[in-house]
Protein backbone atom coordinates (compact mmCIF):
# COMPACT_ATOMS: atom_id res chain seq x y z
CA UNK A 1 48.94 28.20 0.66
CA UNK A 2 47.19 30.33 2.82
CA UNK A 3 48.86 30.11 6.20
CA UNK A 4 51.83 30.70 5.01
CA UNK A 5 50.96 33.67 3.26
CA UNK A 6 52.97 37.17 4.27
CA UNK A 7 52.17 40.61 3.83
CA UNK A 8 53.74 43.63 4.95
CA UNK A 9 50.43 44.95 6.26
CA UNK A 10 49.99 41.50 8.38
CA UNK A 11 53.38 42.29 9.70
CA UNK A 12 52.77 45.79 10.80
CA UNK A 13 48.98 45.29 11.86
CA UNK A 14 46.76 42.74 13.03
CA UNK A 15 46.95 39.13 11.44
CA UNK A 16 45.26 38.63 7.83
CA UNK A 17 44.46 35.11 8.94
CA UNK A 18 43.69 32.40 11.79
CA UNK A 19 47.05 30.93 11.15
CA UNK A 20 49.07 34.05 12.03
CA UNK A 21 47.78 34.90 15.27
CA UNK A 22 49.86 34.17 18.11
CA UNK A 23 47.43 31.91 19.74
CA UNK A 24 46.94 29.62 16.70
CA UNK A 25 50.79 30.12 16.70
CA UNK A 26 51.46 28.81 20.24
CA UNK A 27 48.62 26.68 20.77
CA UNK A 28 47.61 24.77 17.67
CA UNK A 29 50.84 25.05 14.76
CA UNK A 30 52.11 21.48 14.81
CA UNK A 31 50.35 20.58 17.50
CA UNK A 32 47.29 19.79 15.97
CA UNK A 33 46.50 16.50 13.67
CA UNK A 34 45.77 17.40 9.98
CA UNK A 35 42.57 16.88 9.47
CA UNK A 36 42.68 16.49 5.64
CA UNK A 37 41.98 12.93 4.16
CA UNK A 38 43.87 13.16 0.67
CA UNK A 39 47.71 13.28 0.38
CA UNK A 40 49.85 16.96 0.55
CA UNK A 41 52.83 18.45 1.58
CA UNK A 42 53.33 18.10 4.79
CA UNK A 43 56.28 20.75 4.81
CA UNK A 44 53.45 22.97 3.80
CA UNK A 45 50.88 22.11 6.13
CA UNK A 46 50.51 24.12 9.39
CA UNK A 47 48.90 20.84 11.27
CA UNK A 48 51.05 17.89 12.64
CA UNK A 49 51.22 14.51 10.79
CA UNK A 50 52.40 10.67 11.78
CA UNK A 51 56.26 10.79 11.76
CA UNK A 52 56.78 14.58 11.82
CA UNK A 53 59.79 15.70 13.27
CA UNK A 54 58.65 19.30 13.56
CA UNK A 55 55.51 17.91 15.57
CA UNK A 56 55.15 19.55 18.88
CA UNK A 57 53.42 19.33 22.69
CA UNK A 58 50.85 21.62 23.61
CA UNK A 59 52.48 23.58 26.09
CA UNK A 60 48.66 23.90 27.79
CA UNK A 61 49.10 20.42 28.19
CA UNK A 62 51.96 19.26 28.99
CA UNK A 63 54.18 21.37 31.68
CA UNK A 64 57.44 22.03 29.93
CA UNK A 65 59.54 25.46 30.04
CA UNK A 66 60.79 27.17 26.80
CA UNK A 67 64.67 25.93 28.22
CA UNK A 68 66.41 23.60 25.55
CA UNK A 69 66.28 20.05 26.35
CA UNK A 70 69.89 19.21 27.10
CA UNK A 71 69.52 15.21 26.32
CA UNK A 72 67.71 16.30 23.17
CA UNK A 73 69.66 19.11 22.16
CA UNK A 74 72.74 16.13 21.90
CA UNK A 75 71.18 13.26 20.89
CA UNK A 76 68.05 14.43 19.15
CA UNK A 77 66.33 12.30 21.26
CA UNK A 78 64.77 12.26 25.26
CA UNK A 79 64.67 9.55 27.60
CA UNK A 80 62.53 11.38 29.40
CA UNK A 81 59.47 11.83 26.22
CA UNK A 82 56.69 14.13 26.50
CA UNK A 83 57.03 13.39 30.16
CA UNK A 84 60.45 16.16 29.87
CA UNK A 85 60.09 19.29 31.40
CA UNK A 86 61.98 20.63 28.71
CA UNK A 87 61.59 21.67 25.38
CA UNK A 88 62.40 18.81 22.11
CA UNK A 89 63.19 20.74 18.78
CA UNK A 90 63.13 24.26 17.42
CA UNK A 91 59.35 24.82 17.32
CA UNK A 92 58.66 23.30 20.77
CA UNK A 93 61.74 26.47 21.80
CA UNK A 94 60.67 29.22 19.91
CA UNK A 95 56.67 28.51 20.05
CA UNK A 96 56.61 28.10 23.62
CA UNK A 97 54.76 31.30 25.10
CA UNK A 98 57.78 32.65 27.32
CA UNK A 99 59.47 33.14 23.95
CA UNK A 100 57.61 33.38 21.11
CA UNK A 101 57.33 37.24 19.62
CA UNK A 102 58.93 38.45 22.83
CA UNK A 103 62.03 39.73 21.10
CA UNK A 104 62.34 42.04 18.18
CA UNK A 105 62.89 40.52 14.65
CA UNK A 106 66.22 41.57 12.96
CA UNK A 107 64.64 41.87 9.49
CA UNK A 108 61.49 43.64 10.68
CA UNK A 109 58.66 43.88 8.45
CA UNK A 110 60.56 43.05 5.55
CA UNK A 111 61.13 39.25 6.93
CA UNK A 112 60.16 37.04 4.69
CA UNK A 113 59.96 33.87 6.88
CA UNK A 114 56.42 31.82 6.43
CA UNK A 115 56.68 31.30 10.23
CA UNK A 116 59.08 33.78 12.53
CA UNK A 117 59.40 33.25 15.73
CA UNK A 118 59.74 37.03 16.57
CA UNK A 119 58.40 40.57 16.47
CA UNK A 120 57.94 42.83 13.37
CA UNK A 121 56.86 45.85 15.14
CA UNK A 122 55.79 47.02 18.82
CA UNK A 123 52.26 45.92 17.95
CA UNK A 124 53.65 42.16 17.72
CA UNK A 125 55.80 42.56 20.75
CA UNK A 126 54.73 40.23 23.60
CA UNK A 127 54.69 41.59 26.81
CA UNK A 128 55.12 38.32 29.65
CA UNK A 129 53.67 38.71 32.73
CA UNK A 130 55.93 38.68 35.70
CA UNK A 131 55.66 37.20 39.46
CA UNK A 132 52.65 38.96 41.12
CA UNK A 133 50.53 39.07 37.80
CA UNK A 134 52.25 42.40 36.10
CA UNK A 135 54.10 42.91 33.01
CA UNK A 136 57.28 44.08 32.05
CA UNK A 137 57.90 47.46 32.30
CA UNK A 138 57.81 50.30 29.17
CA UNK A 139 61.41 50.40 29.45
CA UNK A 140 61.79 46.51 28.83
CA UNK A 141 59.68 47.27 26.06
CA UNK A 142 61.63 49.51 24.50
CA UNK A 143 64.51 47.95 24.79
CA UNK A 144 62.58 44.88 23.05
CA UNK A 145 62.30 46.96 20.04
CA UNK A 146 65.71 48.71 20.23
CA UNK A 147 67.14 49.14 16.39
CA UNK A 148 63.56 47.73 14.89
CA UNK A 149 62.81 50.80 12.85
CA UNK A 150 59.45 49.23 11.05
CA UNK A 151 58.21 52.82 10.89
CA UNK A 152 61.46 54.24 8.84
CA UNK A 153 60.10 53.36 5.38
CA UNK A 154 63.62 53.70 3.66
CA UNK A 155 66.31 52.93 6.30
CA UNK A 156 67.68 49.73 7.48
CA UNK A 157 65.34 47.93 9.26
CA UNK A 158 67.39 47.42 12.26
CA UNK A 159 70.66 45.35 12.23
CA UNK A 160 71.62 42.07 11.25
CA UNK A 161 70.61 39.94 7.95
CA UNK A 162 67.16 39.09 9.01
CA UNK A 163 68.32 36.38 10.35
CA UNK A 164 66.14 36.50 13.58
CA UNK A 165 68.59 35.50 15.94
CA UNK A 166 70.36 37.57 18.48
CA UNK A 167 74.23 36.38 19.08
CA UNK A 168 73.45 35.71 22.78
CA UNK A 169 70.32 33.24 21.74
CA UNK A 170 72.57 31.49 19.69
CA UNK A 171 74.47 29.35 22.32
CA UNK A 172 71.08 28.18 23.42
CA UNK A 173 69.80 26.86 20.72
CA UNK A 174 71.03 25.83 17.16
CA UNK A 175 70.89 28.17 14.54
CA UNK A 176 67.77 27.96 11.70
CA UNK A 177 69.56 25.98 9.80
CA UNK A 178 68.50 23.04 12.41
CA UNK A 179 64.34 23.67 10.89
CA UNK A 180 66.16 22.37 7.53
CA UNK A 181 66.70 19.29 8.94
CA UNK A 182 63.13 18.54 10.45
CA UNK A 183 61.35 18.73 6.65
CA UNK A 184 64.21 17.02 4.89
């Protein structure tokens, strides 16, 4: 389909479509209603759907942090609903706008996720704007991108198995294996 299509020049450069900009990203991916009338795959679908468990708030809307949702996190469930100041799920986490693309991708521009939560090169980097309406400094921005070597054409593309998570990030959330669950 065509949002979920991946290039390395989307990767490196601006996004080839609607569906890869971070604003469609944060604002409008599973948040949404699908709009199409005849029967599809849902799984493929960028738009939410009755039942979906990967279906998410708009953040615009509803005031809830990018923190893990304790209650849901256990039970996979919230007393509290959308009402919840925290986030529900994996996509509500890593979509919110204090986290999505602000940390580097481990796999860089050779990720081959159909969504990734993270950055493929200094371009993609998010920058989040601190208390007093500045944002972080160069230095936190190159420490964002520290081992993400998109621009060495034949070397490692900076640590780990393009896995996209950092060992520290780990403990709040569950791993990707928990997105497996929502289209099962």
């Amino acid at each position: 389909m065509e949002w979920a299509t991946k290039t390395i020049e989307s990767k490196l450069g601006q996004p080839t479509s609607v569906y890869e900009t971070d604003e469609f990203r944060m604002y409008a991916f599973k948040i949404k209603r699908c709009a199409k009338t005849k029967s599809h795959d849902w799984t493929e679908c960028p738009y939410a759907h009755r039942g979906e468990k990967a279906r998410r708030r708009d953040p615009r809307k509803f005031n809830y942090s990018g923190v893990a949702c304790p209650e849901f996190r256990h039970a996979g469930d919230c007393r509290r609903g959308q009402r919840c100041e925290f986030a529900h799920g994996v996509f509500e986490f890593w979509l919110h706008p204090a986290r999505y693309r602000t940390r580097a991708c481990k796999a860089g521009p050779r990720c081959l996720r159909k969504v990734c939560f993270f950055a493929h090169s200094p371009e993609q980097l998010r920058m989040l704007e601190e208390e007093g309406g500045r944002g972080g400094s160069c230095w936190d921005l190159v420490e964002g991108m520290n081992g993400l070597r998109v621009w060495d054409e034949v070397g490692c593309c900076g640590g780990g198995g393009g896995e996209g998570v950092e060992e520290d990030e780990e403990e709040e959330w569950p791993g990707f294996e928990w997105v497996n669950e929502l289209v099962e």
